[in-house]
C-alpha atoms as a PDB file:
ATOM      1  CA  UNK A   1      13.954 -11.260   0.039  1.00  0.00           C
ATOM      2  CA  UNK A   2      10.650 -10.792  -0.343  1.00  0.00           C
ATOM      3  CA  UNK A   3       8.844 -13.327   0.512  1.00  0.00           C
ATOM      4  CA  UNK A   4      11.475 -13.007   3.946  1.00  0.00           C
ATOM      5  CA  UNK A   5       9.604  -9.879   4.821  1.00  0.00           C
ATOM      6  CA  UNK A   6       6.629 -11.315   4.446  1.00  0.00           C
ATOM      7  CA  UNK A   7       7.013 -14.215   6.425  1.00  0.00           C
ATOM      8  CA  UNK A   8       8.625 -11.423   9.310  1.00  0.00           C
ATOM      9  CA  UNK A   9       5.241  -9.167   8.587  1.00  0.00           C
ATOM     10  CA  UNK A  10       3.118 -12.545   9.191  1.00  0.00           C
ATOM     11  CA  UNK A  11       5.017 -13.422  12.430  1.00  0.00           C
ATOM     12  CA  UNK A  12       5.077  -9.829  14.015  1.00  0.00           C
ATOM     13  CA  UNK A  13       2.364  -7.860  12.523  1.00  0.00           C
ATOM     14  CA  UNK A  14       2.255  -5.274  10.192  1.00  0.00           C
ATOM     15  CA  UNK A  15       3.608  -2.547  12.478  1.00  0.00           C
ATOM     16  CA  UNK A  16       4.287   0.777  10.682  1.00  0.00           C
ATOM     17  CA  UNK A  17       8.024   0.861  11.535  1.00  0.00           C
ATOM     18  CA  UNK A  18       8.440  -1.861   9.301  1.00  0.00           C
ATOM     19  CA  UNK A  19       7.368  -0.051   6.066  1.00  0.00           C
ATOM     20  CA  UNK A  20       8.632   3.361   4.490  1.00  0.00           C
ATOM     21  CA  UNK A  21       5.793   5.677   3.611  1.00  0.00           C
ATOM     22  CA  UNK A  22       6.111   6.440  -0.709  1.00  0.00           C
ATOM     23  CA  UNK A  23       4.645   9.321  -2.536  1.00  0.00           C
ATOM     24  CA  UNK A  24       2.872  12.326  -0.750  1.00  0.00           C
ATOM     25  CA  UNK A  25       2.154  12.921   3.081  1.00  0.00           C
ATOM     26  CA  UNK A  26      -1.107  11.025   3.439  1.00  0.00           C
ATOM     27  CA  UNK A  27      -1.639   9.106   0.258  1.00  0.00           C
ATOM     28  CA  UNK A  28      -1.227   6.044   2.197  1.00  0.00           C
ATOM     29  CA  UNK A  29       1.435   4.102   0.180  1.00  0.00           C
ATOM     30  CA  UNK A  30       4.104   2.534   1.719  1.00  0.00           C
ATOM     31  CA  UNK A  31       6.877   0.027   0.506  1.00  0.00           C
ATOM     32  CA  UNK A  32       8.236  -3.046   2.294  1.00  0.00           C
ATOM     33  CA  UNK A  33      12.063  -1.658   2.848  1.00  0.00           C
ATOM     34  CA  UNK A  34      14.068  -4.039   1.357  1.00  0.00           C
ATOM     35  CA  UNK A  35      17.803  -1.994   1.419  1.00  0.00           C
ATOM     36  CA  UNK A  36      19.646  -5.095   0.178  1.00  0.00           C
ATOM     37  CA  UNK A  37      18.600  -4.010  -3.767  1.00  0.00           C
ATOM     38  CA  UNK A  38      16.235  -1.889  -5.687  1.00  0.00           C
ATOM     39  CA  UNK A  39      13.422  -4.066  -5.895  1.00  0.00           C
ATOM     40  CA  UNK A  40      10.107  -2.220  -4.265  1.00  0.00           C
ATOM     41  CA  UNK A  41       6.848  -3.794  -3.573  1.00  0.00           C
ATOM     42  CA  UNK A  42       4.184  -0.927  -2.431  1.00  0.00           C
ATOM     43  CA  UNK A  43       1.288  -1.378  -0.218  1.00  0.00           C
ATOM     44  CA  UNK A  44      -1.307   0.390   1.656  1.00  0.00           C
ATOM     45  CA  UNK A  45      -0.946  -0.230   5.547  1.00  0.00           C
ATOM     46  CA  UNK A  46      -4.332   0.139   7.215  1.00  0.00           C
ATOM     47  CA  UNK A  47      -3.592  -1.295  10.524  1.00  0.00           C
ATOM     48  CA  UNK A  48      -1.210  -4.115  12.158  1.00  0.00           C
ATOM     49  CA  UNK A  49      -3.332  -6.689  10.600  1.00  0.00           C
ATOM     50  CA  UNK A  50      -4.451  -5.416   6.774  1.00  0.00           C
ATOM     51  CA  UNK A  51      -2.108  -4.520   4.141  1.00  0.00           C
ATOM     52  CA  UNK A  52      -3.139  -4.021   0.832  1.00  0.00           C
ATOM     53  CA  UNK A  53      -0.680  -5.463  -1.372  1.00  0.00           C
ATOM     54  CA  UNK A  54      -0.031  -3.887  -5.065  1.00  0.00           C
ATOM     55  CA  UNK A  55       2.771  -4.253  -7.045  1.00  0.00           C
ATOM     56  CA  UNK A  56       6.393  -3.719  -7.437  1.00  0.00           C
ATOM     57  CA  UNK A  57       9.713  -3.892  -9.586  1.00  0.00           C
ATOM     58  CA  UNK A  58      12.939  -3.361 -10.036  1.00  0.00           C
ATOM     59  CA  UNK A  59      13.869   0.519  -9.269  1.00  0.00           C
ATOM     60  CA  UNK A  60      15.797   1.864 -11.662  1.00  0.00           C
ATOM     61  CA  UNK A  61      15.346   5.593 -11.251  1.00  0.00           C
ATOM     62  CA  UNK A  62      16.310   7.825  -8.638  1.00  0.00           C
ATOM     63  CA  UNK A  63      12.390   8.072  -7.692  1.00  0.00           C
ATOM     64  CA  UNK A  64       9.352   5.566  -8.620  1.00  0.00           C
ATOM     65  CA  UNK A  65       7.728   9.027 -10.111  1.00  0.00           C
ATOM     66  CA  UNK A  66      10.212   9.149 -12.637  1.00  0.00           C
ATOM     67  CA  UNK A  67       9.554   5.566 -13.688  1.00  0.00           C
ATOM     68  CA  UNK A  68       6.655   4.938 -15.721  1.00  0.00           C
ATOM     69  CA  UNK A  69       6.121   1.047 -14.736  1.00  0.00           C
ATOM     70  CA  UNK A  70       6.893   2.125 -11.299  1.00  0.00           C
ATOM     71  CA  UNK A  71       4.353   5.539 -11.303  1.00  0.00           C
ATOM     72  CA  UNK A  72       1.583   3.141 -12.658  1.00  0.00           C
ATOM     73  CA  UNK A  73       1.790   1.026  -9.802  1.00  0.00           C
ATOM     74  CA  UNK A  74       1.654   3.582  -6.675  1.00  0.00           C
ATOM     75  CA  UNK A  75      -0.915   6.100  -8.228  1.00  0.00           C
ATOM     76  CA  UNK A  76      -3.086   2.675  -8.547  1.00  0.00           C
ATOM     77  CA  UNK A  77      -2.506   2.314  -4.697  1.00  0.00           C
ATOM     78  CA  UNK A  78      -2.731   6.112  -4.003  1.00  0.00           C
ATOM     79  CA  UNK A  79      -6.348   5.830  -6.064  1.00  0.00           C
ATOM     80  CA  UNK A  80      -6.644   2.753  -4.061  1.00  0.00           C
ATOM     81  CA  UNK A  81      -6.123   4.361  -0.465  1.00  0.00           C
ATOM     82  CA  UNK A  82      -8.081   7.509  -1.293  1.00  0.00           C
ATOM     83  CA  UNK A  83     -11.346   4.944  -2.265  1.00  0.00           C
ATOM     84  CA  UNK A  84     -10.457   2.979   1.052  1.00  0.00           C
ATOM     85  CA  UNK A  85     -10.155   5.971   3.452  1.00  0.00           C
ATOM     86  CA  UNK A  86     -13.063   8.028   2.105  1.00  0.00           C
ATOM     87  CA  UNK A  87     -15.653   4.868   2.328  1.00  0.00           C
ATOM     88  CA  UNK A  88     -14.038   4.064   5.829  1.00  0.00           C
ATOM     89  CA  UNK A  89     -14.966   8.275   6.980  1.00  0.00           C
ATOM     90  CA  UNK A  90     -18.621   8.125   5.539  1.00  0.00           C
ATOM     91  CA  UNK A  91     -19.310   4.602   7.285  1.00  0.00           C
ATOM     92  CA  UNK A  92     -19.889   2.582   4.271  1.00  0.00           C
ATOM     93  CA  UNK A  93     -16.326   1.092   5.130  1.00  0.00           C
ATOM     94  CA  UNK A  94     -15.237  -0.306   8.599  1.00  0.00           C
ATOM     95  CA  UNK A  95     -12.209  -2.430   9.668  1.00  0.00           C
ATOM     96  CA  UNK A  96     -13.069  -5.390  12.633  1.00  0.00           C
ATOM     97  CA  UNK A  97      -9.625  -7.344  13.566  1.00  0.00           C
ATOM     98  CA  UNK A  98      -8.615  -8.664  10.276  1.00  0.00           C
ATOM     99  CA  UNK A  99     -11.203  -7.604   8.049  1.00  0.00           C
ATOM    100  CA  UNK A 100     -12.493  -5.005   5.720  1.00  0.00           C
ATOM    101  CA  UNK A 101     -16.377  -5.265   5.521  1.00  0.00           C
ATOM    102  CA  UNK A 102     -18.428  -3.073   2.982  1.00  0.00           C
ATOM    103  CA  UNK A 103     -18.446  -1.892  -0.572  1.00  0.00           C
ATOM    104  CA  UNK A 104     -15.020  -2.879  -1.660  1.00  0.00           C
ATOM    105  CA  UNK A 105     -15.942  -1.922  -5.683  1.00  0.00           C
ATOM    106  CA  UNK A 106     -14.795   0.964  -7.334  1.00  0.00           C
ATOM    107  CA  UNK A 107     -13.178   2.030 -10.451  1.00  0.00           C
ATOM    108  CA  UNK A 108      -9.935   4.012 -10.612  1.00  0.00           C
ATOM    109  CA  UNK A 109     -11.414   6.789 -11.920  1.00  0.00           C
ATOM    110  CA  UNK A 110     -14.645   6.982  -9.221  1.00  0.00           C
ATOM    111  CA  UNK A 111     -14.387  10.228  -7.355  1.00  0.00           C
ATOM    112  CA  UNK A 112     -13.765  10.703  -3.602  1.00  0.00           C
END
């Protein structure tokens, strides 16, 4: 299943209507939608062309904040997106076509 969205992403781009948007307003993490079962692979969509894949698992709580393998994964890519978007706003970060060119290191625990 996965690897069918993937190969659909590849073809077509990764346009936002194909993920759904995880977590907060703004924190940037999505998950592929696969509705045939509760396995979840999260991401950070930064345009048509990037995703930032992270991990994933099998869902077995009502929400991935109430799972602790789950909750370790998306506040990874929510500390993830916040490093992205804040180096992309001061400049030391910029996006051309298919690429992200700058500073890409950080630690998890690096403040905005």
């Amino acid at each position: 299943t996965i690897i069918a969205w993937l190969d659909h992403i590849g073809e077509r781009g990764a346009l936002e209507r194909y993920f759904r948007h995880e977590g907060k307003f703004g924190d940037g993490v999505s998950a592929i939608p696969i509705e045939t079962s509760n396995l979840r692979l999260y991401c950070i969509r930064l345009s048509d062309k990037i995703l930032i894949f992270g991990n994933g698992g099998i869902k077995d709580t009502s929400t991935w904040q109430e799972s602790e393998t789950l909750s370790d994964y998306v506040e990874t890519l929510v500390d993830t997106s916040r490093f992205i978007v804040s180096r992309l706003a001061n400049g030391t970060l910029y996006i051309v076509d298919k690429e992200i060119i700058g500073n890409l290191n950080f630690t998890r625990d690096e403040k905005k």
